[in-house]
N, C-alpha and C. Protein backbone atom coordinates (compact mmCIF):
# COMPACT_ATOMS: atom_id res chain seq x y z
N UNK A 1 70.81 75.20 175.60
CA UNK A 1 70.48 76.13 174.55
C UNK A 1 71.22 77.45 174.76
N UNK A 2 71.67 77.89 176.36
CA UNK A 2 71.95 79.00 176.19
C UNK A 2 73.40 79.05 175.91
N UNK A 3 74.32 77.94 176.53
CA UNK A 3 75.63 77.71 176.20
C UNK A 3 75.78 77.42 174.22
N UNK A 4 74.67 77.27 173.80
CA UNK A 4 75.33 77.06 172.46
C UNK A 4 74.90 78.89 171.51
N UNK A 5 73.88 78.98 172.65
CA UNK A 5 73.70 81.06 171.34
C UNK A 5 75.04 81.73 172.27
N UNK A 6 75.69 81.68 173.21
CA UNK A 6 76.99 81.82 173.78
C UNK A 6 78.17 81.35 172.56
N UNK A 7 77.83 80.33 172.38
CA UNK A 7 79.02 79.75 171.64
C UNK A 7 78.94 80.43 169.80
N UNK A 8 78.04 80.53 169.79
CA UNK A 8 77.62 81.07 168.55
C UNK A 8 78.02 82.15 168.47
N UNK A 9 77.48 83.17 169.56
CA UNK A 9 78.08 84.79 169.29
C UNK A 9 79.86 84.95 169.43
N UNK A 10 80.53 84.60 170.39
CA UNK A 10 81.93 84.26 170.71
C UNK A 10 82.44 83.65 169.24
N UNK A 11 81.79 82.53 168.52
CA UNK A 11 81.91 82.44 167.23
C UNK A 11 82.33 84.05 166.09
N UNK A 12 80.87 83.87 166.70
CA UNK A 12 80.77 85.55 164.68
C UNK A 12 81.92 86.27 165.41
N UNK A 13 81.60 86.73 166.61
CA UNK A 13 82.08 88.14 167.04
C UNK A 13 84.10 87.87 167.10
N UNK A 14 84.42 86.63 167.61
CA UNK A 14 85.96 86.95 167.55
C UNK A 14 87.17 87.47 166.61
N UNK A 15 86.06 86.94 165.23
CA UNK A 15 87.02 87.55 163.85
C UNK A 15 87.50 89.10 164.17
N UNK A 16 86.15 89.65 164.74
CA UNK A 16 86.42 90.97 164.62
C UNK A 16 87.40 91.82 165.62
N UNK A 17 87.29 90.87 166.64
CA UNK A 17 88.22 91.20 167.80
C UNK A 17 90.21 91.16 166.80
N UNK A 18 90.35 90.39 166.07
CA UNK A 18 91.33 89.69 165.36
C UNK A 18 91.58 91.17 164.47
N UNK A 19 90.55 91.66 163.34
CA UNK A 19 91.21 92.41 162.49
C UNK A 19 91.11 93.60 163.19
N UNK A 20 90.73 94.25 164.43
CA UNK A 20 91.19 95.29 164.88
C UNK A 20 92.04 95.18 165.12
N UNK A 21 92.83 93.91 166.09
CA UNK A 21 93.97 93.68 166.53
C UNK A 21 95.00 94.21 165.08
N UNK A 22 94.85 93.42 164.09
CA UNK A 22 95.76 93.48 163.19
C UNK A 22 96.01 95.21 162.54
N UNK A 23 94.68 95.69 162.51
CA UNK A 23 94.96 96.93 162.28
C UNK A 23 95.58 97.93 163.00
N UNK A 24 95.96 97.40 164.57
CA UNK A 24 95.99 98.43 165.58
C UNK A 24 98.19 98.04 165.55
N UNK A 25 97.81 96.39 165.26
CA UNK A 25 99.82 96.65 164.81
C UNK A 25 100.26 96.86 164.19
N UNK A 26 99.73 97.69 162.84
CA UNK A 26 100.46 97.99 161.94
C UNK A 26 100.00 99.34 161.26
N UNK A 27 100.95 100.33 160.87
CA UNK A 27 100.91 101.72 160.21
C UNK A 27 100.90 101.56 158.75
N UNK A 28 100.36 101.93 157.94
CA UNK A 28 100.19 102.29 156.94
C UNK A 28 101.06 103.77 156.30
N UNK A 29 101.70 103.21 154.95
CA UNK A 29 102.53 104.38 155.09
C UNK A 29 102.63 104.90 153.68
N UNK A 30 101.76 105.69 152.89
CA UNK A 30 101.46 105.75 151.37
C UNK A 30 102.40 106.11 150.48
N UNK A 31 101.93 105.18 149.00
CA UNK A 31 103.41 105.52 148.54
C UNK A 31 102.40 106.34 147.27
N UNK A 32 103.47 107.60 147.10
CA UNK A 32 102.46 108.40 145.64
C UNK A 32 102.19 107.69 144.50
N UNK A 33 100.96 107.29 144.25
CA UNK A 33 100.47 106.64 142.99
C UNK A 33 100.64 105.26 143.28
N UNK A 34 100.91 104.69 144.46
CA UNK A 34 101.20 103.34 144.94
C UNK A 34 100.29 102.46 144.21
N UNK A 35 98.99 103.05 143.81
CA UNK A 35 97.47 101.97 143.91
C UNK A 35 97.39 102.03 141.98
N UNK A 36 98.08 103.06 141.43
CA UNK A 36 98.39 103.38 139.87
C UNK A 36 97.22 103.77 139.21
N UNK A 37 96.50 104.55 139.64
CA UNK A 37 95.44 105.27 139.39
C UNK A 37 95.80 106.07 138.75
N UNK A 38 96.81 106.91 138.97
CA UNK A 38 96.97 108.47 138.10
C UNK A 38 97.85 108.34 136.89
N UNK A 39 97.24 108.28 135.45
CA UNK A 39 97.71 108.75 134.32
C UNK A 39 97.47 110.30 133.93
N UNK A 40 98.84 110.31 132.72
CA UNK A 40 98.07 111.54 131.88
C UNK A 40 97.80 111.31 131.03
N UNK A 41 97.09 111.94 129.98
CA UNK A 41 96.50 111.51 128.34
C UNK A 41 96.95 110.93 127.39
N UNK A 42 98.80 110.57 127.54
CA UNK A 42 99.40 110.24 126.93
C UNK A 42 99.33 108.96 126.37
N UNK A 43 99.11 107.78 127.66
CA UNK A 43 99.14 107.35 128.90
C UNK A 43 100.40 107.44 129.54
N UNK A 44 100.79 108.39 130.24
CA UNK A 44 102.09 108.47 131.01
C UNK A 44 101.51 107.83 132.86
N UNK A 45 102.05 107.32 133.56
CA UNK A 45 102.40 106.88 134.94
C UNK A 45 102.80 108.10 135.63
N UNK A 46 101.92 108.54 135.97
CA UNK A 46 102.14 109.76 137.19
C UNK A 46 102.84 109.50 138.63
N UNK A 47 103.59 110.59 138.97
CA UNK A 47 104.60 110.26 140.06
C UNK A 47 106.01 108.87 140.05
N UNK A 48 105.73 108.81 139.29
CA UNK A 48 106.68 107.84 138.41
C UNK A 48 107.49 108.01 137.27
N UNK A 49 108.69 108.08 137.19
CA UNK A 49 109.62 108.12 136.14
C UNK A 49 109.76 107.00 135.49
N UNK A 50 109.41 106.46 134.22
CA UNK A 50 109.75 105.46 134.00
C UNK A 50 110.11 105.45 132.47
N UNK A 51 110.94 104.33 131.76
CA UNK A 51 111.34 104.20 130.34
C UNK A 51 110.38 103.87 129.12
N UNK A 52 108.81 104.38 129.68
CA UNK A 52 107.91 104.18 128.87
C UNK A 52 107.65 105.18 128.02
N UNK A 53 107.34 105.43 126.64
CA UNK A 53 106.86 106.60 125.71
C UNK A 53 106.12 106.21 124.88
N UNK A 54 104.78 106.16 125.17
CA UNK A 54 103.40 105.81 124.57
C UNK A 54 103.78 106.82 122.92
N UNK A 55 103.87 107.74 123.33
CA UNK A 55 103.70 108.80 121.86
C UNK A 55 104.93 108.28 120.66
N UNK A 56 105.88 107.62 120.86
CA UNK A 56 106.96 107.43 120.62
C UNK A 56 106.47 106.53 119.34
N UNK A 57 107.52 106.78 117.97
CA UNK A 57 107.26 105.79 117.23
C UNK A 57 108.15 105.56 116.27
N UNK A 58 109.48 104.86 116.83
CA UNK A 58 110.00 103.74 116.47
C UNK A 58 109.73 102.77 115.68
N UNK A 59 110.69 101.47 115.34
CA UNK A 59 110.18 100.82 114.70
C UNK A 59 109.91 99.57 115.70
N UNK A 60 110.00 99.50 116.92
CA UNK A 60 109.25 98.81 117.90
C UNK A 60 108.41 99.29 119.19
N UNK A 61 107.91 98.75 119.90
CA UNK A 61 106.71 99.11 120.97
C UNK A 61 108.02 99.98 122.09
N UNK A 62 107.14 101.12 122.42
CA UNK A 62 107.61 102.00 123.13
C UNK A 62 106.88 102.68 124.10
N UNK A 63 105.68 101.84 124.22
CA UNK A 63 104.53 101.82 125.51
C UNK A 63 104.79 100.55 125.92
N UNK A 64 106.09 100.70 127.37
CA UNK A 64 106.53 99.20 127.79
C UNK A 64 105.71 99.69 129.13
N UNK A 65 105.50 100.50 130.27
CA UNK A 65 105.02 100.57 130.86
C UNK A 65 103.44 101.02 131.09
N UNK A 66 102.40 99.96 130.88
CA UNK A 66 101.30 100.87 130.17
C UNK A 66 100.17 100.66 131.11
N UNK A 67 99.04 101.36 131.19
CA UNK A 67 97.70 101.70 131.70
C UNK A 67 96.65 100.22 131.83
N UNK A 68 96.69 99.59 132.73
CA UNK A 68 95.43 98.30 132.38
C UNK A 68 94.43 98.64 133.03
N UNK A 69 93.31 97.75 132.49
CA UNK A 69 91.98 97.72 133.56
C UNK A 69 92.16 96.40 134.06
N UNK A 70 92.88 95.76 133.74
CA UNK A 70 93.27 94.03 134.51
C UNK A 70 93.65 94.82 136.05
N UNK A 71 93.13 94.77 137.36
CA UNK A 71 93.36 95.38 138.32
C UNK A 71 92.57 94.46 139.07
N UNK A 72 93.83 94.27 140.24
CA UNK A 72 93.04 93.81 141.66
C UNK A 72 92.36 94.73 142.49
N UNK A 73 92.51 95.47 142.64
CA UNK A 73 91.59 96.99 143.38
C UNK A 73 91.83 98.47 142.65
N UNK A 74 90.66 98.75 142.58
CA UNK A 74 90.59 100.40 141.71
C UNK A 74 90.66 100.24 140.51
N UNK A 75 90.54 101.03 139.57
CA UNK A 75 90.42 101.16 138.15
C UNK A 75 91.44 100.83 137.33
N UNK A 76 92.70 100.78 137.57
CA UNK A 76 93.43 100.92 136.68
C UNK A 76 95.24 100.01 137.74
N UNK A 77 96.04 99.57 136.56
CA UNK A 77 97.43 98.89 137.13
C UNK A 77 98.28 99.28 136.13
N UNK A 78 99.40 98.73 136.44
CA UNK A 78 100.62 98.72 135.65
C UNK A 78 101.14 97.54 134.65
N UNK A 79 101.43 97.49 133.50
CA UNK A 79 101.63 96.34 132.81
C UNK A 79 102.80 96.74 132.72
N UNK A 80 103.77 95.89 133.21
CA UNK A 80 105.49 95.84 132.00
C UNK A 80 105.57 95.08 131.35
N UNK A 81 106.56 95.49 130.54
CA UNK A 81 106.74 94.11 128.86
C UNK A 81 108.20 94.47 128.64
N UNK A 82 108.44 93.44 127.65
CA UNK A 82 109.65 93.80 127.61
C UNK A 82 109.42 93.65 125.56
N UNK A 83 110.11 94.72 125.15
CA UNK A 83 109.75 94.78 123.78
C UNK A 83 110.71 94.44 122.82
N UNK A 84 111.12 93.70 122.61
CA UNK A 84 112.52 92.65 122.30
C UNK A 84 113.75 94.05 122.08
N UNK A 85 113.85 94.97 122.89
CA UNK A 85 114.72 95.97 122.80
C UNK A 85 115.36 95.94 124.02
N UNK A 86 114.76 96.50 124.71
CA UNK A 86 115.10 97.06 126.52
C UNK A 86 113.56 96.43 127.55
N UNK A 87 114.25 96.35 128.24
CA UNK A 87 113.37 96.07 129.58
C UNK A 87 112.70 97.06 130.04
N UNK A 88 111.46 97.17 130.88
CA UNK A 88 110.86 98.35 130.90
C UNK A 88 111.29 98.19 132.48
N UNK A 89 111.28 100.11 132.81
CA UNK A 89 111.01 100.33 134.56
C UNK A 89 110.13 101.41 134.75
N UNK A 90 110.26 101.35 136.06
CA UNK A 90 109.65 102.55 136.63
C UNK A 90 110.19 102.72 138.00
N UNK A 91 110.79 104.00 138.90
CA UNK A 91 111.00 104.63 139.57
C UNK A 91 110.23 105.49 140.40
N UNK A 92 110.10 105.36 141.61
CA UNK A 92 109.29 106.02 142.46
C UNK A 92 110.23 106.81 143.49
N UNK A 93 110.47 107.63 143.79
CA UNK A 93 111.70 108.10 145.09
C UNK A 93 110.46 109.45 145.77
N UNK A 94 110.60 109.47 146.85
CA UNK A 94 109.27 110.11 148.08
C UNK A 94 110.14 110.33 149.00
N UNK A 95 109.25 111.07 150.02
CA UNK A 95 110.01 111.59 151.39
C UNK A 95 108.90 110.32 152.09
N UNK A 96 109.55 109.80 153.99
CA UNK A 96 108.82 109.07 154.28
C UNK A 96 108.82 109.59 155.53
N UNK A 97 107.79 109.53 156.09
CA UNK A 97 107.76 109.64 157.79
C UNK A 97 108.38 108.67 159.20
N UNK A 98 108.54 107.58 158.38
CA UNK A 98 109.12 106.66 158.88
C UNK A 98 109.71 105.35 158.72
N UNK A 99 110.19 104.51 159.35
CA UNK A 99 110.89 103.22 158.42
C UNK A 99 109.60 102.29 158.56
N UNK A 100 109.64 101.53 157.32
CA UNK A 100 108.71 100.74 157.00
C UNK A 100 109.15 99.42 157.48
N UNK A 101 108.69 98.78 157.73
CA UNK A 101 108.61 97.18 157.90
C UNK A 101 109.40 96.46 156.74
N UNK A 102 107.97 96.12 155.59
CA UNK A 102 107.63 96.09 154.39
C UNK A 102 106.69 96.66 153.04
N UNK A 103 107.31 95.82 152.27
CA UNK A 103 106.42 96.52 151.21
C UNK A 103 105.07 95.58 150.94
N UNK A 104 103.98 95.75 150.73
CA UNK A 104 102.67 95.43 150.11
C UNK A 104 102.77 95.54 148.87
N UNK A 105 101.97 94.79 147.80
CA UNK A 105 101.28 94.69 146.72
C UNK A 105 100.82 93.89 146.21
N UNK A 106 100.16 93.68 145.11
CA UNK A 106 99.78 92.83 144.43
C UNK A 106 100.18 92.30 142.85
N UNK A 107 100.50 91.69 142.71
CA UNK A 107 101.52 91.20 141.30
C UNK A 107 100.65 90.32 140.31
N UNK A 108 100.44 90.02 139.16
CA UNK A 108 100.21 88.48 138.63
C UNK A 108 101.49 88.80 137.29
N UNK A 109 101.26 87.82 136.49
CA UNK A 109 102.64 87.80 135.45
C UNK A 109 102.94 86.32 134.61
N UNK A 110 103.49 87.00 133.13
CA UNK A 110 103.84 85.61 132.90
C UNK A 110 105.22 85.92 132.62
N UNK A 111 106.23 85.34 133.33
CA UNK A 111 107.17 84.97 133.19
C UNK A 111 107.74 83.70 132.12
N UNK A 112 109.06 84.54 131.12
CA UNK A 112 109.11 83.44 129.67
C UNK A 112 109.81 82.93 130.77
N UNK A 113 110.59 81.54 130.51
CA UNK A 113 111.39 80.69 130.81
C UNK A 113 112.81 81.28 131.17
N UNK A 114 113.27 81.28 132.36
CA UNK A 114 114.47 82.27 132.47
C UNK A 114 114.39 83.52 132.72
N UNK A 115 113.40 84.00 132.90
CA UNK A 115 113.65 85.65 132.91
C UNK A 115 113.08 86.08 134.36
N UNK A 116 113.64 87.26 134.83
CA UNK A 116 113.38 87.32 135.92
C UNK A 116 112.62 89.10 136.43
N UNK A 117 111.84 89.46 136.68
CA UNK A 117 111.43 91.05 137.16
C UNK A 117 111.36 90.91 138.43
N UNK A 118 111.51 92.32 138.37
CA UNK A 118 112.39 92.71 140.16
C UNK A 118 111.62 93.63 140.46
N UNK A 119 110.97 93.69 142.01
CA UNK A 119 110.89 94.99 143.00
C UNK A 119 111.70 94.89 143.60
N UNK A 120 112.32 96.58 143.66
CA UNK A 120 113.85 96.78 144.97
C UNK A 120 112.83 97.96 145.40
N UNK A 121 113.57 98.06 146.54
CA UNK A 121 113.23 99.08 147.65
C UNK A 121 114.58 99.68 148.34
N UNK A 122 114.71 100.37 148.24
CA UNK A 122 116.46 101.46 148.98
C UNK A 122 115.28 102.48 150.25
N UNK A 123 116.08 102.51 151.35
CA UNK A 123 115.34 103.72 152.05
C UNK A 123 116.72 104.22 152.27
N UNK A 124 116.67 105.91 152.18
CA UNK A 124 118.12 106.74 152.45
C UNK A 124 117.83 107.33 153.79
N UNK A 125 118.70 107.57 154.34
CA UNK A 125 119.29 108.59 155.45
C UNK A 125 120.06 109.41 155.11
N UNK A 126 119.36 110.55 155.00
CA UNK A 126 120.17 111.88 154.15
C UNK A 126 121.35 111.40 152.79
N UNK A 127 120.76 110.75 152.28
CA UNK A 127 121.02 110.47 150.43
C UNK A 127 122.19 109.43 150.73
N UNK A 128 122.06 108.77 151.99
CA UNK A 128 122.39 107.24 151.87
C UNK A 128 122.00 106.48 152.14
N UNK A 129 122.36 104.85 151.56
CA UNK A 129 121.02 103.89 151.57
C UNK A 129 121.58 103.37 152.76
N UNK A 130 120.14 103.22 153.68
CA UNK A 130 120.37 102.98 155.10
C UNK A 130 119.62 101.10 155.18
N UNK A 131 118.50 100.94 154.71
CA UNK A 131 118.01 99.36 154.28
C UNK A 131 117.53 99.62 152.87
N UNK A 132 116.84 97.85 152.93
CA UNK A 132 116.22 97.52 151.71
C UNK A 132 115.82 96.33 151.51
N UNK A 133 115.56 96.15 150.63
CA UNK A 133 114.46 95.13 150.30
C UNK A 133 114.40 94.30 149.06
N UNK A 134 114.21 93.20 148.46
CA UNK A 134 113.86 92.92 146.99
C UNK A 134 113.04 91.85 146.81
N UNK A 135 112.38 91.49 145.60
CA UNK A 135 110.93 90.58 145.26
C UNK A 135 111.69 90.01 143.90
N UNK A 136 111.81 88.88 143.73
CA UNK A 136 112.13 88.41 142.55
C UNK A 136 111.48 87.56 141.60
N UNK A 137 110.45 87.73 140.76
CA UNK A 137 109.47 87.50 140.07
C UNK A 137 110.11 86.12 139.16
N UNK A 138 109.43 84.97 139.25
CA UNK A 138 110.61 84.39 138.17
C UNK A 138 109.49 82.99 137.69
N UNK A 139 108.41 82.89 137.90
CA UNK A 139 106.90 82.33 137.58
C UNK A 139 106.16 82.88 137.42
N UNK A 140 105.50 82.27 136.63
CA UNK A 140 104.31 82.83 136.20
C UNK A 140 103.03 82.70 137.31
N UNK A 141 101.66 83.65 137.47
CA UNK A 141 100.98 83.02 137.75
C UNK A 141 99.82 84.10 137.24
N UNK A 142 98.47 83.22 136.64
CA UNK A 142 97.32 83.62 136.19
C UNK A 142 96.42 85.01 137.28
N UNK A 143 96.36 84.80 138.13
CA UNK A 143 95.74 85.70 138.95
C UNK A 143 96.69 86.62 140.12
N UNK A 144 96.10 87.67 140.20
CA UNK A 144 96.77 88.59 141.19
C UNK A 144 96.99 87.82 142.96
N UNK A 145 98.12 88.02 143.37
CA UNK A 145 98.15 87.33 144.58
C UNK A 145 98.66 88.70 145.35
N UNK A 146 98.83 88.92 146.50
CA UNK A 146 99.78 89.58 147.85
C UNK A 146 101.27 89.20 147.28
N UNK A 147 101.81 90.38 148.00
CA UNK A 147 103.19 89.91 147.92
C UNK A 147 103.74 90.91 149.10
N UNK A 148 104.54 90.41 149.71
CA UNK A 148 105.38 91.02 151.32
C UNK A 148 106.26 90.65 151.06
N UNK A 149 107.19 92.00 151.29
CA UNK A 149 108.93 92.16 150.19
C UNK A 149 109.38 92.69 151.99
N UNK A 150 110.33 91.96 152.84
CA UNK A 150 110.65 92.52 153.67
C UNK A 150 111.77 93.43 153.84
N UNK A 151 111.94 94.21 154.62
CA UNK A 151 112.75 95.44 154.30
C UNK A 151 113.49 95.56 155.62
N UNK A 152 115.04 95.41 155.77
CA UNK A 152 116.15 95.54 156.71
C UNK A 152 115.96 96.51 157.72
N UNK A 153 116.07 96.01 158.09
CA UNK A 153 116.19 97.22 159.74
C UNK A 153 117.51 97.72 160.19
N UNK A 154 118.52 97.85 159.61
CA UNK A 154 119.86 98.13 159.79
C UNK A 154 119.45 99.74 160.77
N UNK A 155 118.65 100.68 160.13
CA UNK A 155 119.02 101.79 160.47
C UNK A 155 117.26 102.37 161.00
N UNK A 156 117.65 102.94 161.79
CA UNK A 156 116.34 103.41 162.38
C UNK A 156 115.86 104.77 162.13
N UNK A 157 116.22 105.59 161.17
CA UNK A 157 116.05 106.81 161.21
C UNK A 157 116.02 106.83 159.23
N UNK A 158 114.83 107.02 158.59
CA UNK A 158 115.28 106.94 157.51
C UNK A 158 113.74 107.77 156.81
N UNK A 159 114.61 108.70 155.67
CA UNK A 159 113.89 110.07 155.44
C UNK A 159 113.15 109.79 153.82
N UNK A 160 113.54 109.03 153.08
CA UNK A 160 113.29 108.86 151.86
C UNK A 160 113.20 107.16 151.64
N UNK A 161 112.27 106.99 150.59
CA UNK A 161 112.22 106.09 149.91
C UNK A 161 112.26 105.59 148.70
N UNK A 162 112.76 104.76 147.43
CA UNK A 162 113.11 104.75 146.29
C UNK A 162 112.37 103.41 145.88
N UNK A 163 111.52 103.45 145.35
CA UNK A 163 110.69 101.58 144.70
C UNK A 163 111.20 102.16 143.31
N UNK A 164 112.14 100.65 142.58
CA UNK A 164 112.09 100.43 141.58
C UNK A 164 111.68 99.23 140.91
N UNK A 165 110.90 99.49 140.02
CA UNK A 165 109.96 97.60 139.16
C UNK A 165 110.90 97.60 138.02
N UNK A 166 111.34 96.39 137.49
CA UNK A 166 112.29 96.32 136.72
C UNK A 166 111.22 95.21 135.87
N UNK A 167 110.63 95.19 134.89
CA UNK A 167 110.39 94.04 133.95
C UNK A 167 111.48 93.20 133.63
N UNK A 168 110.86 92.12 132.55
CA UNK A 168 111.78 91.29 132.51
C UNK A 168 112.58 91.36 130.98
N UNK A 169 113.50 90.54 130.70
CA UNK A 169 114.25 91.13 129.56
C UNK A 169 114.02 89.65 128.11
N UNK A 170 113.12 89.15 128.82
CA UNK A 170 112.63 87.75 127.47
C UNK A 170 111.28 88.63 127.12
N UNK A 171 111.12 88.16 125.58
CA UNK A 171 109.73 88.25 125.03
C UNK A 171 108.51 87.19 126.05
N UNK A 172 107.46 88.05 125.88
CA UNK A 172 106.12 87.50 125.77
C UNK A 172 106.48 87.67 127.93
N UNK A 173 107.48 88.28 128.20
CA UNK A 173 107.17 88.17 129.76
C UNK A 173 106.36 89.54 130.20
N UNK A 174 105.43 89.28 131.26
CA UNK A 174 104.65 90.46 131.40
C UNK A 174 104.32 90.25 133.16
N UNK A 175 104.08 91.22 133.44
CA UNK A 175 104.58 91.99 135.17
C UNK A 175 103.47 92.79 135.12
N UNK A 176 102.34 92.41 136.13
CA UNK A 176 100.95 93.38 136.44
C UNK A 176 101.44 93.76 137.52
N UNK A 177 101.06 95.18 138.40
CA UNK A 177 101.52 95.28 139.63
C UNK A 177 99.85 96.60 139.71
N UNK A 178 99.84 96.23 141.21
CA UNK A 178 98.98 96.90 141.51
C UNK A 178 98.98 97.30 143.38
N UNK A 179 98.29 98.47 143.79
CA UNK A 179 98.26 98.32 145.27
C UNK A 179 99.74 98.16 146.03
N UNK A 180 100.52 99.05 146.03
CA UNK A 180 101.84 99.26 146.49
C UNK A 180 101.42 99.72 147.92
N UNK A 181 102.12 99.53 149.32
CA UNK A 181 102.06 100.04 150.26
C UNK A 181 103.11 100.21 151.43
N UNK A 182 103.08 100.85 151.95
CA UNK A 182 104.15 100.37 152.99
C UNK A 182 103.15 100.08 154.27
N UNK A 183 104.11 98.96 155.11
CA UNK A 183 103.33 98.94 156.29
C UNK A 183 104.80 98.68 157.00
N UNK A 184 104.36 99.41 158.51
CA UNK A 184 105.43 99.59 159.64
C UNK A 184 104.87 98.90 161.10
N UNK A 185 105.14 97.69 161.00
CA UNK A 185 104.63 96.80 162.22
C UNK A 185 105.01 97.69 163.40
N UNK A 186 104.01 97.85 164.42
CA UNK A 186 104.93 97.56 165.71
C UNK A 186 104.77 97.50 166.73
């Protein structure tokens, strides 16, 4: 009896031994608006430059980058579309403390037949690209999954970072993104 409440606790308790471990190898490294929480009233994408203009009115959709509550964590994500005109983006460029590993997030999407959306990642060393990274979206899938975009180690010293999301350029394709992060194994 006593070898099995032994075996039992060694049971519950090792998980936890595990995600300290995991937390203790890896840095966390925030990207502004990474998690896409911050709009303005417009709906504009805060800390983000992107080819979206909600106010805009054309004779086609010109809210390609827009505000959802479809979200894997926190209130709010990113939808791209592509509006049988131009492809939508968005641009992120930050100062970083250090080189990242990879990138984190979470994606779902329907991809038309053929079409493809992109995360790139550039990190500079004084306004040159020192690594990088890319995610190439090219299926569909119904629910939000993880995604780990790995990122070159060429250069060890690197001051800035640049995430660009590129939607896709077929109708009816659509790109959720949510929970951006960097993490720096080590």
């Amino acid at each position: 009896m006593k070898a099995l409440t032994i075996f039992i606790t060694v049971l519950f308790t090792l998980p936890f031994f595990g995600c300290k471990k995991n937390i203790a190898d890896q840095q966390i490294i925030p990207i502004p608006n990474g998690d896409f929480e911050l709009w303005d009233d417009v709906p504009n994408l805060l800390s983000w430059e992107t080819n979206s203009c909600p106010a805009c009115v054309p004779p086609y959709e010109t809210y390609i980058v827009q505000k959802v509550t479809d979200v894997s964590k926190g209130r709010f994500a990113a939808k791209f579309i592509f509006n049988n005109v131009y492809n939508s983006f968005a641009n992120n460029k930050f100062s970083i403390p250090l080189h990242p590993t990879l990138l984190t997030g979470y994606i779902k999407s329907n991809i038309a037949n053929g079409d493809t959306a992109i995360i790139h990642v550039d990190l500079f060393s004084r306004n040159n690209i020192a690594d990088n990274g890319n995610f190439y979206e090219t299926s569909s899938h119904v629910n939000y999954r993880k995604i780990e975009i790995q990122i070159s180690q060429f250069s060890s010293a690197v001051d800035s970072a640049l995430i660009r999301i590129v939607g896709g350029k077929k109708q009816d394709t659509e790109l959720y993104i949510d929970n951006l992060v960097f993490l720096k194994n080590n």
